[in-house]
PDB file of N, CA and C in Angstrom:
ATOM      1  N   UNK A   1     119.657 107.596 100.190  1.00  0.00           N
ATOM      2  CA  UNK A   1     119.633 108.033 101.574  1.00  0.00           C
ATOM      3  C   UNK A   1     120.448 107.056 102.415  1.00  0.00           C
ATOM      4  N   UNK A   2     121.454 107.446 103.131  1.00  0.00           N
ATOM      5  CA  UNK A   2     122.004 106.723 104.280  1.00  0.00           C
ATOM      6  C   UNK A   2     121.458 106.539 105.161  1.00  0.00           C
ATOM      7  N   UNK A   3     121.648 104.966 105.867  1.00  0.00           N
ATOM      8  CA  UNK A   3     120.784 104.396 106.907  1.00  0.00           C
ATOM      9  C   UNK A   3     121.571 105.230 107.947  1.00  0.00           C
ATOM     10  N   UNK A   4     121.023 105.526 109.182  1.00  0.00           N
ATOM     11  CA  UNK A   4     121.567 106.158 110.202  1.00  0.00           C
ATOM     12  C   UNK A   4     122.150 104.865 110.976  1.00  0.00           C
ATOM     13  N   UNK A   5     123.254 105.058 111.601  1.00  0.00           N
ATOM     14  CA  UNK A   5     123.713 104.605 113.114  1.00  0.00           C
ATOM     15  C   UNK A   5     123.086 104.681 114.008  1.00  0.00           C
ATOM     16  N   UNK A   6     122.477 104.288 114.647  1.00  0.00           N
ATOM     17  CA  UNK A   6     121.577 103.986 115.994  1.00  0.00           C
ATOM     18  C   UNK A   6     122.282 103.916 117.488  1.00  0.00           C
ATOM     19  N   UNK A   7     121.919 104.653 118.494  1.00  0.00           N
ATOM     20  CA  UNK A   7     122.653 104.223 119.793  1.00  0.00           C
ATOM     21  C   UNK A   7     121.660 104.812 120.177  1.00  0.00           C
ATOM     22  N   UNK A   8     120.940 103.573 120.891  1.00  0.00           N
ATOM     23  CA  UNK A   8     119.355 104.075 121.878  1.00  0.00           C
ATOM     24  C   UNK A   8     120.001 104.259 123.627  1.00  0.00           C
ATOM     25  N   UNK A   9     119.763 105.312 123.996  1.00  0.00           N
ATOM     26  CA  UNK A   9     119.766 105.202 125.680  1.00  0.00           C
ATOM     27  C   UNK A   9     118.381 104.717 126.663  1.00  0.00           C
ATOM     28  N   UNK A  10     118.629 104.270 127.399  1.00  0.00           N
ATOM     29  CA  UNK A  10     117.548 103.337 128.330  1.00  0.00           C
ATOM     30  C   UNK A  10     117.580 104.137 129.656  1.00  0.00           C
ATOM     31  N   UNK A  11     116.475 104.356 130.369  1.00  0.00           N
ATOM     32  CA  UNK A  11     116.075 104.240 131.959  1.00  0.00           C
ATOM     33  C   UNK A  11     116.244 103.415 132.044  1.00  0.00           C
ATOM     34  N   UNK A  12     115.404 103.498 133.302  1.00  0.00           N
ATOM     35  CA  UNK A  12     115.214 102.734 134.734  1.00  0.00           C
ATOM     36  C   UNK A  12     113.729 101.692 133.899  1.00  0.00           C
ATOM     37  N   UNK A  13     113.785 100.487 134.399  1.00  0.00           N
ATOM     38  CA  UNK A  13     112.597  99.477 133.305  1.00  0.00           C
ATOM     39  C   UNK A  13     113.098  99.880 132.210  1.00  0.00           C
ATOM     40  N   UNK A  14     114.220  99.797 131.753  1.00  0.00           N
ATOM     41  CA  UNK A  14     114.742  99.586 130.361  1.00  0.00           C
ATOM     42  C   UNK A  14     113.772 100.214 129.248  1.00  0.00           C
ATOM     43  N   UNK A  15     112.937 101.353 129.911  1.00  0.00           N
ATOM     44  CA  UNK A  15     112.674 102.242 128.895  1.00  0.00           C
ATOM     45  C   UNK A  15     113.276 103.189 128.429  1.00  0.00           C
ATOM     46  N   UNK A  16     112.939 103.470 126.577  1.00  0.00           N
ATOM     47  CA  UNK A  16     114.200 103.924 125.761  1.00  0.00           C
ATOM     48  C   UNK A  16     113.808 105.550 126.312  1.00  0.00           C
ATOM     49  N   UNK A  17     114.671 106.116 126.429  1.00  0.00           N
ATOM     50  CA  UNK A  17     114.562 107.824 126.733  1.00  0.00           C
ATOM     51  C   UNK A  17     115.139 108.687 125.460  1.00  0.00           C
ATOM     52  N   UNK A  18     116.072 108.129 124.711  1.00  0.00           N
ATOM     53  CA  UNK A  18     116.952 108.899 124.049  1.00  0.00           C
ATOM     54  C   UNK A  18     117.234 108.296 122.773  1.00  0.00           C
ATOM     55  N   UNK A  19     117.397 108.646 121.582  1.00  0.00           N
ATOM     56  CA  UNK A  19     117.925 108.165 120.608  1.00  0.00           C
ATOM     57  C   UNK A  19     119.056 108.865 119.872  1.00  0.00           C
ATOM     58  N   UNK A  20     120.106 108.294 119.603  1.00  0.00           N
ATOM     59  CA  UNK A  20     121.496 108.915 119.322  1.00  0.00           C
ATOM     60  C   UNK A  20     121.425 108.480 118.019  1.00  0.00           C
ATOM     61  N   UNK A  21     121.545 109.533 116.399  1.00  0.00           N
ATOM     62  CA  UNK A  21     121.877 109.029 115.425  1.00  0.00           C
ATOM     63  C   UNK A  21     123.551 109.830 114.512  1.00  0.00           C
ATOM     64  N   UNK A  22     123.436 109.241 113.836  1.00  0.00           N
ATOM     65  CA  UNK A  22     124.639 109.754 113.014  1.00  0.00           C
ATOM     66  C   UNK A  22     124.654 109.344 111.368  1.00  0.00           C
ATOM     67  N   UNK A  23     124.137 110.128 111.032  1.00  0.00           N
ATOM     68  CA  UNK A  23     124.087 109.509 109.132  1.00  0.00           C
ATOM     69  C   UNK A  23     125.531 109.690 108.752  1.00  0.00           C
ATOM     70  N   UNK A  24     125.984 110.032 108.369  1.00  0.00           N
ATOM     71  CA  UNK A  24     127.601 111.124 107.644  1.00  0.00           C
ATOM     72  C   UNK A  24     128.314 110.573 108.949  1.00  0.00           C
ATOM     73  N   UNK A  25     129.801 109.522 108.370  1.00  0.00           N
ATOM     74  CA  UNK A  25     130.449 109.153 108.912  1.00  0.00           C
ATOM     75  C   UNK A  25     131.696 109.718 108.502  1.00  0.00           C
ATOM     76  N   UNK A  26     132.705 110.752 109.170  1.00  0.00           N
ATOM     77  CA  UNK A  26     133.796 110.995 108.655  1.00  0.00           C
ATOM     78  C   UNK A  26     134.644 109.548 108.141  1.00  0.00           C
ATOM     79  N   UNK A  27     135.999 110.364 107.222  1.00  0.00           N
ATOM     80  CA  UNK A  27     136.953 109.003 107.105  1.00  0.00           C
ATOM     81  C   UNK A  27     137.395 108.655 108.323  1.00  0.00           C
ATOM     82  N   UNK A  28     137.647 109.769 109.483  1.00  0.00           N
ATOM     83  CA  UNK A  28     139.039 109.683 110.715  1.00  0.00           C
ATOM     84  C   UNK A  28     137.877 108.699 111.571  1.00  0.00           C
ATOM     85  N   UNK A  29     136.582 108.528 111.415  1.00  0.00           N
ATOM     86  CA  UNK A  29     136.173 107.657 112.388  1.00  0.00           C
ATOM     87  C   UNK A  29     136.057 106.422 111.985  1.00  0.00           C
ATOM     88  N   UNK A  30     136.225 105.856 110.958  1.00  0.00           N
ATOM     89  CA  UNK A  30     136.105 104.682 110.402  1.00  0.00           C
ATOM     90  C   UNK A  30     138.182 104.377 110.578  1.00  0.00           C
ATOM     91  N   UNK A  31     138.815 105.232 110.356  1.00  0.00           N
ATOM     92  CA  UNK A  31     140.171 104.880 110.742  1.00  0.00           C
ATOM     93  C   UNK A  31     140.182 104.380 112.033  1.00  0.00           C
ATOM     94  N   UNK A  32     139.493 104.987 113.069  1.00  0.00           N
ATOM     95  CA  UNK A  32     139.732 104.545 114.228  1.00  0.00           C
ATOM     96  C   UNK A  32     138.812 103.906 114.517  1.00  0.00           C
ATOM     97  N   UNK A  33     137.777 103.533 113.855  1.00  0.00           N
ATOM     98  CA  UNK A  33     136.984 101.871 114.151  1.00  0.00           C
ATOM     99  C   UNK A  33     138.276 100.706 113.349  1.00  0.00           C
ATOM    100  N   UNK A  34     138.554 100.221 112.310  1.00  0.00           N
ATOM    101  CA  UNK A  34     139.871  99.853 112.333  1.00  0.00           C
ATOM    102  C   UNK A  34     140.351  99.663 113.584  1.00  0.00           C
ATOM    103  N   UNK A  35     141.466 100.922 114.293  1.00  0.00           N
ATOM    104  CA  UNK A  35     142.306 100.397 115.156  1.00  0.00           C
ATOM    105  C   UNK A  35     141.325  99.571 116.187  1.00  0.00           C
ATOM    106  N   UNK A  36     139.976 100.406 116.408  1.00  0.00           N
ATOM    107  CA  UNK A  36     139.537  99.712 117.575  1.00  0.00           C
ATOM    108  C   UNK A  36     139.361  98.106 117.514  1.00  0.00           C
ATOM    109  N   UNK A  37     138.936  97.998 116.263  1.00  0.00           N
ATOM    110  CA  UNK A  37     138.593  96.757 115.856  1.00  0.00           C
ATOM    111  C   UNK A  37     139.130  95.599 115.597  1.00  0.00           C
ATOM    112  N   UNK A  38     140.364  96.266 115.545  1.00  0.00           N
ATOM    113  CA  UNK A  38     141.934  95.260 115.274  1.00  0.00           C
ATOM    114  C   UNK A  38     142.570  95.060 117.007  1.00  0.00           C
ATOM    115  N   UNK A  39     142.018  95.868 118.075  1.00  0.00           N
ATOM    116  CA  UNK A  39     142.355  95.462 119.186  1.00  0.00           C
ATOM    117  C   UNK A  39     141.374  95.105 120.041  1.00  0.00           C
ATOM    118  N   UNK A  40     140.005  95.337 119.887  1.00  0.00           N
ATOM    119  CA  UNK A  40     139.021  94.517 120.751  1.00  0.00           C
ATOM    120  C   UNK A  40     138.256  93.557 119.708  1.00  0.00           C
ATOM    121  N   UNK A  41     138.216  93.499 118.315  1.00  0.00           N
ATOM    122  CA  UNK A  41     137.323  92.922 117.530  1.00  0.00           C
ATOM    123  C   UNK A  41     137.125  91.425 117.738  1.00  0.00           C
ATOM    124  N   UNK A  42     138.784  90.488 117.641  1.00  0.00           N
ATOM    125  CA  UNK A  42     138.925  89.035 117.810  1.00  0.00           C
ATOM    126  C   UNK A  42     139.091  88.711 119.491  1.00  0.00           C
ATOM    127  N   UNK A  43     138.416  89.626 120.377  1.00  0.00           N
ATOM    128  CA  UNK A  43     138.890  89.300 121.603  1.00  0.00           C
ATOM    129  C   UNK A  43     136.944  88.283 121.447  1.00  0.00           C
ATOM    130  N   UNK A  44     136.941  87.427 123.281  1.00  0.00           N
ATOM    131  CA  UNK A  44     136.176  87.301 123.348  1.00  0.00           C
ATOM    132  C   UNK A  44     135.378  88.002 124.595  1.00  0.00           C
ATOM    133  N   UNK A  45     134.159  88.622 124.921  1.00  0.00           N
ATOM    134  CA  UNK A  45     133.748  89.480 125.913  1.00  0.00           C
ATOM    135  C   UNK A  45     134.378  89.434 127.287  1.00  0.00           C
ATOM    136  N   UNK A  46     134.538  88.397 127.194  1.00  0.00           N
ATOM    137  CA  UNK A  46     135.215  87.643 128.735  1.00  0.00           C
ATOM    138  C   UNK A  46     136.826  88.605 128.815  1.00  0.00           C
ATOM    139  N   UNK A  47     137.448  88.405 127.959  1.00  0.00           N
ATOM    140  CA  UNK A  47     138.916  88.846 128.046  1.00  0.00           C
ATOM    141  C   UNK A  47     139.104  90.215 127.563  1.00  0.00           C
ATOM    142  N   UNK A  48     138.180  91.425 127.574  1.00  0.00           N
ATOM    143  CA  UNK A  48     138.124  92.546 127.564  1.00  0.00           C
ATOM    144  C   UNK A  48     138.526  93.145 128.984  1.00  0.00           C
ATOM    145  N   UNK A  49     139.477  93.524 128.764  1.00  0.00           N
ATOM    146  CA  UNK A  49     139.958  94.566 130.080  1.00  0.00           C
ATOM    147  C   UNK A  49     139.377  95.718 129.976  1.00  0.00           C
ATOM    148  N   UNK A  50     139.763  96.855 130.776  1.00  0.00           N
ATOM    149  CA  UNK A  50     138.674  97.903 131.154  1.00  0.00           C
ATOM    150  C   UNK A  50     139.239  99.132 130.432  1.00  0.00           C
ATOM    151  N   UNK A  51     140.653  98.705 130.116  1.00  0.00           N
ATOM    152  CA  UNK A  51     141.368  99.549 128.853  1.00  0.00           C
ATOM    153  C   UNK A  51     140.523  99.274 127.595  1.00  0.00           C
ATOM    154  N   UNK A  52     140.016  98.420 127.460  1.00  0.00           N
ATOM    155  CA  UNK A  52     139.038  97.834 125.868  1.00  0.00           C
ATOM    156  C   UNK A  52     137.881  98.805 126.392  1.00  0.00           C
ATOM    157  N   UNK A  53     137.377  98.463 127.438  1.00  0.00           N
ATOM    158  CA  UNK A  53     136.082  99.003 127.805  1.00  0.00           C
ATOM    159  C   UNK A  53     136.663 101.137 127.538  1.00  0.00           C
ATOM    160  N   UNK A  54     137.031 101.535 127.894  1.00  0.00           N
ATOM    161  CA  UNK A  54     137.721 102.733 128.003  1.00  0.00           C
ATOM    162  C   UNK A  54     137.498 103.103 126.977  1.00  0.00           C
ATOM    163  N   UNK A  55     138.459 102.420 125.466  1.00  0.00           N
ATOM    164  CA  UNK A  55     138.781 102.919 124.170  1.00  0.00           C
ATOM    165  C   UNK A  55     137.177 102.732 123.514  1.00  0.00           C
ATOM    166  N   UNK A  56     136.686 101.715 123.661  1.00  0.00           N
ATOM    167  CA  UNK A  56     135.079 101.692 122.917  1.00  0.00           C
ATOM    168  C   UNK A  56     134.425 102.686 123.500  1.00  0.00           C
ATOM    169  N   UNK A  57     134.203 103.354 125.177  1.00  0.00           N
ATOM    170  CA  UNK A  57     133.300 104.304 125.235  1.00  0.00           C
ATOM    171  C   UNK A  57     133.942 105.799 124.334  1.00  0.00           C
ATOM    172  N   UNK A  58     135.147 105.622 124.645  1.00  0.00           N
ATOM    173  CA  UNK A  58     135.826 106.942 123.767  1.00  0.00           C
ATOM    174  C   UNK A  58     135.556 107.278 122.227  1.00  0.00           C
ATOM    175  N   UNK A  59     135.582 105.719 122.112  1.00  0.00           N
ATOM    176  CA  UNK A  59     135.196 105.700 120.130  1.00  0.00           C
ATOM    177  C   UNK A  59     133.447 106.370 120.287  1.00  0.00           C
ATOM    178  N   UNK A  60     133.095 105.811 121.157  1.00  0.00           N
ATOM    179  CA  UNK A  60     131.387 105.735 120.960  1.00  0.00           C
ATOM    180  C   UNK A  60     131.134 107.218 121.375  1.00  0.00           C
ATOM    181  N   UNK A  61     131.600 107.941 122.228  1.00  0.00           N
ATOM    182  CA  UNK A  61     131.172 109.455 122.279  1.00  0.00           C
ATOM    183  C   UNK A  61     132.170 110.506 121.359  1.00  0.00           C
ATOM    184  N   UNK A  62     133.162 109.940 120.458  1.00  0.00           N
ATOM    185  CA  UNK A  62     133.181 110.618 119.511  1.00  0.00           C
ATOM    186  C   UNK A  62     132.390 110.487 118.123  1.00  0.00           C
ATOM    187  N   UNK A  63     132.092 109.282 117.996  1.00  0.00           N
ATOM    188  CA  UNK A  63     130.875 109.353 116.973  1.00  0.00           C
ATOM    189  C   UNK A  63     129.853 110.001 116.706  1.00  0.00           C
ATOM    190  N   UNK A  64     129.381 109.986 118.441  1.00  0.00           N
ATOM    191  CA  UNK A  64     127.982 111.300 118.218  1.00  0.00           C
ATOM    192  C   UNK A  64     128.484 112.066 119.333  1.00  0.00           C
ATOM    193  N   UNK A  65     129.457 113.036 118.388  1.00  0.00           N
ATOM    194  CA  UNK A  65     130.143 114.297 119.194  1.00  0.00           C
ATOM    195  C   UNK A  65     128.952 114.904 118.967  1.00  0.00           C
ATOM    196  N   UNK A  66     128.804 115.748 120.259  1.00  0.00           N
ATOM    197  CA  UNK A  66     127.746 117.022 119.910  1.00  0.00           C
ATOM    198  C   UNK A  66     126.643 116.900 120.472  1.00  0.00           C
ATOM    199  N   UNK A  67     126.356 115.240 121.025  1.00  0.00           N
ATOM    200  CA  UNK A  67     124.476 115.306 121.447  1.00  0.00           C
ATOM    201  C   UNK A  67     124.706 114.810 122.876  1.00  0.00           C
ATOM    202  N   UNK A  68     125.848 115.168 123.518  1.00  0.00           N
ATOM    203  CA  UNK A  68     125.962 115.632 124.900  1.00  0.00           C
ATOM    204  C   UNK A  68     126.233 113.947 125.647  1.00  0.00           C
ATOM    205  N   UNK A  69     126.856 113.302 124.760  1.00  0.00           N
ATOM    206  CA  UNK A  69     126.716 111.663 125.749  1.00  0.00           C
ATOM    207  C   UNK A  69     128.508 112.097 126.229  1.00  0.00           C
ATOM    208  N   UNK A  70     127.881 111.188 127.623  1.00  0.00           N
ATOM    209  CA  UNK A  70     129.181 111.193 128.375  1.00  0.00           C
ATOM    210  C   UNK A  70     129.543 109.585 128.977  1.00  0.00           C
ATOM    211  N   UNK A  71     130.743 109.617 129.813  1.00  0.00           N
ATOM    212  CA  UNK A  71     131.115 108.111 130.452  1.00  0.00           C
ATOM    213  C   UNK A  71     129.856 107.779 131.068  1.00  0.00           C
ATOM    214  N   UNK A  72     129.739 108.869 132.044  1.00  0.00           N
ATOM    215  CA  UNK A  72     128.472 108.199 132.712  1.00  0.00           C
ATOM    216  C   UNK A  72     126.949 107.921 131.930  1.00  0.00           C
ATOM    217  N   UNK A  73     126.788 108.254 131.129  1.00  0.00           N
ATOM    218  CA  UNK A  73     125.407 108.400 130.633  1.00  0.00           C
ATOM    219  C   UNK A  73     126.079 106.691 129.756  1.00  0.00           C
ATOM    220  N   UNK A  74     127.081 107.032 128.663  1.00  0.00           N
ATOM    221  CA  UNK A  74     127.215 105.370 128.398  1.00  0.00           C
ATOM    222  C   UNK A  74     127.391 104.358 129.146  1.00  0.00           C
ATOM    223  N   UNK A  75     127.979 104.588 130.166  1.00  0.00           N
ATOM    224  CA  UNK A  75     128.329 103.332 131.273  1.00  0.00           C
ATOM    225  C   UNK A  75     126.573 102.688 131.992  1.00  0.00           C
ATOM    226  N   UNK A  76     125.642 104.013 132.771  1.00  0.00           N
ATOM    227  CA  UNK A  76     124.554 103.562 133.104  1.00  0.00           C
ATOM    228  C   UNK A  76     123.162 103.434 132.324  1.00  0.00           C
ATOM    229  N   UNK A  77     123.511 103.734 130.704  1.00  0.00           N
ATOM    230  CA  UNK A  77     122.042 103.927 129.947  1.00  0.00           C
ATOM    231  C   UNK A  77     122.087 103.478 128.154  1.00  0.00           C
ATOM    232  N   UNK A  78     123.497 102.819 128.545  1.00  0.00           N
ATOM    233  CA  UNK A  78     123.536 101.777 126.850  1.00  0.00           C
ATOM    234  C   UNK A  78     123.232 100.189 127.011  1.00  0.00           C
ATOM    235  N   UNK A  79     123.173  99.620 125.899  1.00  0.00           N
ATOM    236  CA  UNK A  79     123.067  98.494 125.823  1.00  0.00           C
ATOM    237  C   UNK A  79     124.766  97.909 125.152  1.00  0.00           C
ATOM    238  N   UNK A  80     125.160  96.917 125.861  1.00  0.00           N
ATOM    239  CA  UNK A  80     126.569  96.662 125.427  1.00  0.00           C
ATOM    240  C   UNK A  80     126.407  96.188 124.227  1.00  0.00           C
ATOM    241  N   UNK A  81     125.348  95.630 123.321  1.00  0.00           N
ATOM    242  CA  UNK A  81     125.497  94.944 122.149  1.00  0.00           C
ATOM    243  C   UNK A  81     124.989  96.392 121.221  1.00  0.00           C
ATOM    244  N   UNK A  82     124.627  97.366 121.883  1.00  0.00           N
ATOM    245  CA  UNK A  82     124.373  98.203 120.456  1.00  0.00           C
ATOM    246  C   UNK A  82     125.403  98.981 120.333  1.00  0.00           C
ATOM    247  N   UNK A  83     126.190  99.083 121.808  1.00  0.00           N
ATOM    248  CA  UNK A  83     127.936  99.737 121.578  1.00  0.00           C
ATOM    249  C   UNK A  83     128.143  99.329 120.587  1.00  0.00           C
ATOM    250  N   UNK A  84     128.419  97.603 121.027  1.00  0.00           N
ATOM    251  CA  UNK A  84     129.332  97.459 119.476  1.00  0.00           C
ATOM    252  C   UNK A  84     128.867  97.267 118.015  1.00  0.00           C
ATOM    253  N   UNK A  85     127.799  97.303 118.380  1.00  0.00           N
ATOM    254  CA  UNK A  85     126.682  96.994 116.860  1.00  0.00           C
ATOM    255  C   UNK A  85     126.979  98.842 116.061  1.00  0.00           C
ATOM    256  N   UNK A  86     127.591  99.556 116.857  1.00  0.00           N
ATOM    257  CA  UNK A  86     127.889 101.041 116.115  1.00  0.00           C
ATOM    258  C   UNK A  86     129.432 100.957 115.638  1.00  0.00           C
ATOM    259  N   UNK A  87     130.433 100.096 116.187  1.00  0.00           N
ATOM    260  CA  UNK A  87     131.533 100.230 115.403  1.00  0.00           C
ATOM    261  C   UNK A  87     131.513  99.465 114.221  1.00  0.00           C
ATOM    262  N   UNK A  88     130.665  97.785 114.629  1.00  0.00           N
ATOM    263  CA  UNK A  88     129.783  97.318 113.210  1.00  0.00           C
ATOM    264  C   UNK A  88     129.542  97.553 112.197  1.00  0.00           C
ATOM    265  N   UNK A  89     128.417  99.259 112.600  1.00  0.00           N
ATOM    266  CA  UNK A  89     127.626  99.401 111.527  1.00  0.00           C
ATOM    267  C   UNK A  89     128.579 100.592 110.794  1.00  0.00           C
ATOM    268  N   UNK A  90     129.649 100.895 111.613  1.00  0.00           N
ATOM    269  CA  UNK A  90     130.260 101.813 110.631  1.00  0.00           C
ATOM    270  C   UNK A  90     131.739 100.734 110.109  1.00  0.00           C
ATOM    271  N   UNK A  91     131.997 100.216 110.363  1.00  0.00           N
ATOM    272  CA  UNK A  91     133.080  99.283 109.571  1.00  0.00           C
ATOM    273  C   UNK A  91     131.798  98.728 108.827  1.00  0.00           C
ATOM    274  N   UNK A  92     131.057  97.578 108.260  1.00  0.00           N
ATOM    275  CA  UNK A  92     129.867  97.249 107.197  1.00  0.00           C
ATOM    276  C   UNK A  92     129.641  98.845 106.482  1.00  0.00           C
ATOM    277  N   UNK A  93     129.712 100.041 107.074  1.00  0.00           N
ATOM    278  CA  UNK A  93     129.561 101.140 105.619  1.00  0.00           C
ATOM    279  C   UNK A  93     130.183 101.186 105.026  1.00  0.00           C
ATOM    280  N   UNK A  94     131.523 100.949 105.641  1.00  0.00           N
ATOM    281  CA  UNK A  94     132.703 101.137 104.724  1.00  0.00           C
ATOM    282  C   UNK A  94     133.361 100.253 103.718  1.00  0.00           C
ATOM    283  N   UNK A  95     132.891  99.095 104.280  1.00  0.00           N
ATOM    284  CA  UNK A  95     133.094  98.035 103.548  1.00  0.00           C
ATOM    285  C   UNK A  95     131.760  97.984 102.197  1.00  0.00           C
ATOM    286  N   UNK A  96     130.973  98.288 102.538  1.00  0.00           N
ATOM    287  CA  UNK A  96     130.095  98.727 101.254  1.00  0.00           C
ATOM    288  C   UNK A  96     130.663  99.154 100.078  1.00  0.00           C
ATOM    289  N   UNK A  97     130.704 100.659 100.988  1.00  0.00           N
ATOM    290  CA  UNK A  97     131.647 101.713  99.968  1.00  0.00           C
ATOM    291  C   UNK A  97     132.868 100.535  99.393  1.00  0.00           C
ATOM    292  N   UNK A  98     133.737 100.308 100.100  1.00  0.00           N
ATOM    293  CA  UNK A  98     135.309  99.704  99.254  1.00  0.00           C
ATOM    294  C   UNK A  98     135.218  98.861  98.671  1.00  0.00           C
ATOM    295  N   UNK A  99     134.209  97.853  98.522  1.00  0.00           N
ATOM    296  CA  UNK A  99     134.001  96.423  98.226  1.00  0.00           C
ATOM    297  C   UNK A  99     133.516  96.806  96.792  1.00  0.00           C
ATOM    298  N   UNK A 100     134.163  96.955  95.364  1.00  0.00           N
ATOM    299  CA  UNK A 100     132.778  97.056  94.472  1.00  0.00           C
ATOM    300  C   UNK A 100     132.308  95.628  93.863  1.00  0.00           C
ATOM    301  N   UNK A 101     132.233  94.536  94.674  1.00  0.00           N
ATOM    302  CA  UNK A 101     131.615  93.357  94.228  1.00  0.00           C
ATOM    303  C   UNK A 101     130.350  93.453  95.035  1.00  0.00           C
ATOM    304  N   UNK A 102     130.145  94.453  95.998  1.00  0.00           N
ATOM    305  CA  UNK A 102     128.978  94.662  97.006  1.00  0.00           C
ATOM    306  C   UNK A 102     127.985  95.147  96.423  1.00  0.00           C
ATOM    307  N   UNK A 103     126.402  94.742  96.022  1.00  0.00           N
ATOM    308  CA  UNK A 103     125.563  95.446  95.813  1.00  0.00           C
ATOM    309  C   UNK A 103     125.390  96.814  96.234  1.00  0.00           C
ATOM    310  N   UNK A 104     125.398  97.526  95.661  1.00  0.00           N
ATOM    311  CA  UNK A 104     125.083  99.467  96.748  1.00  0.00           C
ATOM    312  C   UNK A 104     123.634  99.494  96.566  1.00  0.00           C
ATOM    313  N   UNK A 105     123.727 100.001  98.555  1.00  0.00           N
ATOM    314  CA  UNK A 105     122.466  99.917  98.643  1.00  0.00           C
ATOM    315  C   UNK A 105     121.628 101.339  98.347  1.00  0.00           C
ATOM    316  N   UNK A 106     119.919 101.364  98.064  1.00  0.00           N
ATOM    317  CA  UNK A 106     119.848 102.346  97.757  1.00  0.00           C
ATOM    318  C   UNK A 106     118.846 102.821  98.467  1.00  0.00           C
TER     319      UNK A 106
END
């Protein structure tokens, strides 16, 4: 069984309202975690322009195409570390998969 991708949405008192998953990761989104990752990955938070900010919400609502997240709903109801903890957790799948010195998990 594949671990799911996680992207929790928050209210108001940082209570969780929503949970966003995604088991089944196409190839074309792990291609474009890559590019993303090769242009915001070695930055540090500080030196992210709003073009970085832009391309990560774009990556992040095509991941979970379909369960209705938009700019605004990511901009006022994510957590910035689980943004990127989803391009993370799908570059670490893939690297699973490609690596065969990697234990597979089961």
């Amino acid at each position: 069984m594949n671990t799911p991708i996680v992207l929790n949405l928050y209210g108001e008192d940082n209570e969780l309202i929503r949970t966003c998953t995604r088991t089944f990761v196409p190839w074309k989104m792990l291609k474009k975690a890559v590019t993303l990752n090769k242009k915001i990955g070695k930055k540090e938070a500080e030196d992210y322009d709003e073009s970085d900010m832009d391309a990560l919400t774009t990556y992040i609502m095509e991941v979970f195409s379909g369960q209705g997240l938009t700019v605004e709903i990511l901009d006022e109801q994510t957590d910035v570390t689980e943004m990127m903890n989803v391009v993370k957790a799908i570059m670490n799948k893939a690297r699973g998969v490609m690596d065969p010195t990697l234990p597979l998990k089961t």
